[in-house]
Protein backbone atom coordinates (compact mmCIF):
# COMPACT_ATOMS: atom_id res chain seq x y z
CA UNK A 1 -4.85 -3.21 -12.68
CA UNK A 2 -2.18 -4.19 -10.57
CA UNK A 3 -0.73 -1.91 -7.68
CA UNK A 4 1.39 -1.18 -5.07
CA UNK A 5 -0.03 0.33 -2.26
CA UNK A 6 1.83 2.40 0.32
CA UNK A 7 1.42 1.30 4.01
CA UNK A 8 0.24 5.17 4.82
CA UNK A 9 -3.02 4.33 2.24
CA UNK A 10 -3.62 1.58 3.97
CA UNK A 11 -2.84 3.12 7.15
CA UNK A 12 -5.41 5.91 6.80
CA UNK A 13 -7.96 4.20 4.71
CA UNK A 14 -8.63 1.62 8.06
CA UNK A 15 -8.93 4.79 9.83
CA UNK A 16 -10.81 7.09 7.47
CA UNK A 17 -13.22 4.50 5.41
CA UNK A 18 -14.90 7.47 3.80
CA UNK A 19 -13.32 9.69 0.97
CA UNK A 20 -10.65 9.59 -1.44
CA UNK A 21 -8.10 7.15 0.78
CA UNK A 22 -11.03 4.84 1.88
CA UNK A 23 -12.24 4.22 -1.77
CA UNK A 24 -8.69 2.92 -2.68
CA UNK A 25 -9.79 0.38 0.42
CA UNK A 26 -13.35 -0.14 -1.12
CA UNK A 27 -11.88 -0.40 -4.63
CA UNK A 28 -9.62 -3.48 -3.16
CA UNK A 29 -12.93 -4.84 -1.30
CA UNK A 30 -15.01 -4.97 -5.08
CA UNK A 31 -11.62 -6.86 -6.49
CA UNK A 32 -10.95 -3.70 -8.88
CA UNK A 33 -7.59 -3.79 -8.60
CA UNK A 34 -5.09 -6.29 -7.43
CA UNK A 35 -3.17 -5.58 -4.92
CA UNK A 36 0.82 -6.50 -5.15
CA UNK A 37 2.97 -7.17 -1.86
CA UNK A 38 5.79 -8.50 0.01
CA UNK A 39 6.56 -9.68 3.14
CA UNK A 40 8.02 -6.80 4.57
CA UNK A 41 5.20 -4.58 3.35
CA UNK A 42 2.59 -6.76 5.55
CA UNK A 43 5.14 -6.82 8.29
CA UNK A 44 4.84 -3.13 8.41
CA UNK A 45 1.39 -2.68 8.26
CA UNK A 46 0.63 -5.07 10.73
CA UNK A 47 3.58 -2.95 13.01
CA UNK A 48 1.97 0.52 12.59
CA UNK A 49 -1.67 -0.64 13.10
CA UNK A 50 -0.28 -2.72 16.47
CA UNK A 51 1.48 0.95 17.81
CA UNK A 52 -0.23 2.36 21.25
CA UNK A 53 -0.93 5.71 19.42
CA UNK A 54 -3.15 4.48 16.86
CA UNK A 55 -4.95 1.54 18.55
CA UNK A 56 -5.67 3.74 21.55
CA UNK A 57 -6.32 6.99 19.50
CA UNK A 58 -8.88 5.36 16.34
CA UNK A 59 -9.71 2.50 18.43
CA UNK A 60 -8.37 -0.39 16.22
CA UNK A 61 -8.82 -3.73 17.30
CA UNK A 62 -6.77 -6.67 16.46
CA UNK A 63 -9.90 -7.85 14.54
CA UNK A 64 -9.40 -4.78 12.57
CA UNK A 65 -5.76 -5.20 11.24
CA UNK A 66 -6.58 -9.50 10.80
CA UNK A 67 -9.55 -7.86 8.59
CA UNK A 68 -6.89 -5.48 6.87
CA UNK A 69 -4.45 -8.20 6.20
CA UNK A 70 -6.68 -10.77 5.29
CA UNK A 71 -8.35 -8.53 2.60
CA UNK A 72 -4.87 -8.18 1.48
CA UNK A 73 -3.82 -11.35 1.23
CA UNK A 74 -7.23 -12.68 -0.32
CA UNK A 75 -7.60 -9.40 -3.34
CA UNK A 76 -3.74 -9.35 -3.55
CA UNK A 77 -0.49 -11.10 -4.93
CA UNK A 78 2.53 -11.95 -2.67
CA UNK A 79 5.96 -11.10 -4.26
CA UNK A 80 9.00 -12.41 -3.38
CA UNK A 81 11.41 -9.41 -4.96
CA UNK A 82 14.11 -10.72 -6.64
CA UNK A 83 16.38 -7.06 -6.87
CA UNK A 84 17.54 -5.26 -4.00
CA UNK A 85 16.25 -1.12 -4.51
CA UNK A 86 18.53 1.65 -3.35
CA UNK A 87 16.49 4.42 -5.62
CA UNK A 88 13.70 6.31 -3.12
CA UNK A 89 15.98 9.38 -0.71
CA UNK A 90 13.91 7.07 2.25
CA UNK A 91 15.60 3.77 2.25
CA UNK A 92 12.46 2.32 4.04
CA UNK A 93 10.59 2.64 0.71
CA UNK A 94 12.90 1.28 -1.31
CA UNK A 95 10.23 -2.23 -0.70
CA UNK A 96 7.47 -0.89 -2.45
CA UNK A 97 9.75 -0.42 -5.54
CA UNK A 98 10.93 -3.54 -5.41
CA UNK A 99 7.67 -5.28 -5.21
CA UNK A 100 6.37 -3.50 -8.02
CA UNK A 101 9.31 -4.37 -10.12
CA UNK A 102 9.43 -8.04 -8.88
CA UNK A 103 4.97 -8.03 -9.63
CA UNK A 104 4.68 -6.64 -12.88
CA UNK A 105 2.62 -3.30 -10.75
CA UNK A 106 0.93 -0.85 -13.21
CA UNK A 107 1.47 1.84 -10.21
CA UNK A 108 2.71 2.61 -6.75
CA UNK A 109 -0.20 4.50 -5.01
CA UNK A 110 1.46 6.52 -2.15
CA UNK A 111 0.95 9.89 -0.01
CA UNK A 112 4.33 10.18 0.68
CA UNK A 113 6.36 12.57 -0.30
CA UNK A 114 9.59 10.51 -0.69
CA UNK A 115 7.78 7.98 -3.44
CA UNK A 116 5.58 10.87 -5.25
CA UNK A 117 8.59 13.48 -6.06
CA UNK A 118 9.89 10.27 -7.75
CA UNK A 119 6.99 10.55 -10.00
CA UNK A 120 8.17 6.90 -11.59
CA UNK A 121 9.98 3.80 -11.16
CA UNK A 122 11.33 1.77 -13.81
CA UNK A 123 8.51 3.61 -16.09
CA UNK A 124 6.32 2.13 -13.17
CA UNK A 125 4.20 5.45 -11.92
CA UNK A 126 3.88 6.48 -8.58
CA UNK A 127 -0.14 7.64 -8.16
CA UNK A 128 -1.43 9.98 -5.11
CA UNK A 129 -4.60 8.00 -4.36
CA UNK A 130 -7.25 10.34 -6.38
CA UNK A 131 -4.81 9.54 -9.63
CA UNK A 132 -4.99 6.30 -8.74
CA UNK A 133 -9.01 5.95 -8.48
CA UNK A 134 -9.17 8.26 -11.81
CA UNK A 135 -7.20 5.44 -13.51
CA UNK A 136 -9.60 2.74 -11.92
């Protein structure tokens, strides 16, 4: 399967490794899925995990978000979109559509509420992570 994953899923599955969100990080680990992203998506990650409030407050290292982004990099696809998005009511999402349009993605997987009351993309659907795993 091949999926876009949300920075939030990423976000909380570094800081919650057990449960629903941390399997979608342990399903990435055992190469179940692949996962599809762009530039701007790793950019992001890389500029949540590197704020004050989470470093200080769960204690991630910069060892922690090289781990992150190297797991992504090695189980995942890098996508170069090709069409500019203006569809999600948060412009700042608009990247995750356009990588899964641009990769081919079988899903989005998101907890936000911007993506999910889009339901779908281009027939592309947009999974809350426990769809997501079901689907796995």
């Amino acid at each position: 399967m091949r999926a876009v994953i949300d920075t939030g899923i990423f976000v909380s599955a570094l800081i919650r490794r057990r449960g629903t969100i941390g399997s979608v990080l342990q399903a990435l680990r055992d190469g179940r899925y692949t996962s599809i992203y762009s530039t701007d998506i790793l950019v992001e990650i890389i500029d949540v995990l590197g704020r004050d409030k989470f470093r200080v407050k769960y204690h991630i290292e910069p060892d922690d978000i090289t781990a992150l982004i190297n797991l992504i990099r090695l189980r995942g696809e890098l996508v170069i979109p090709t069409q500019t998005v203006t569809a999600c009511r948060d412009p700042k999402d608009d990247k995750f559509l356009e990588a899964a349009l641009t990769g081919g993605a079988d899903c989005i997987v998101s907890g936000d509420a911007d993506l999910l009351d889009m339901v779908s993309f281009e027939d592309i659907p947009i999974l809350r992570p426990a769809e997501f795993l079901a689907r796995l």
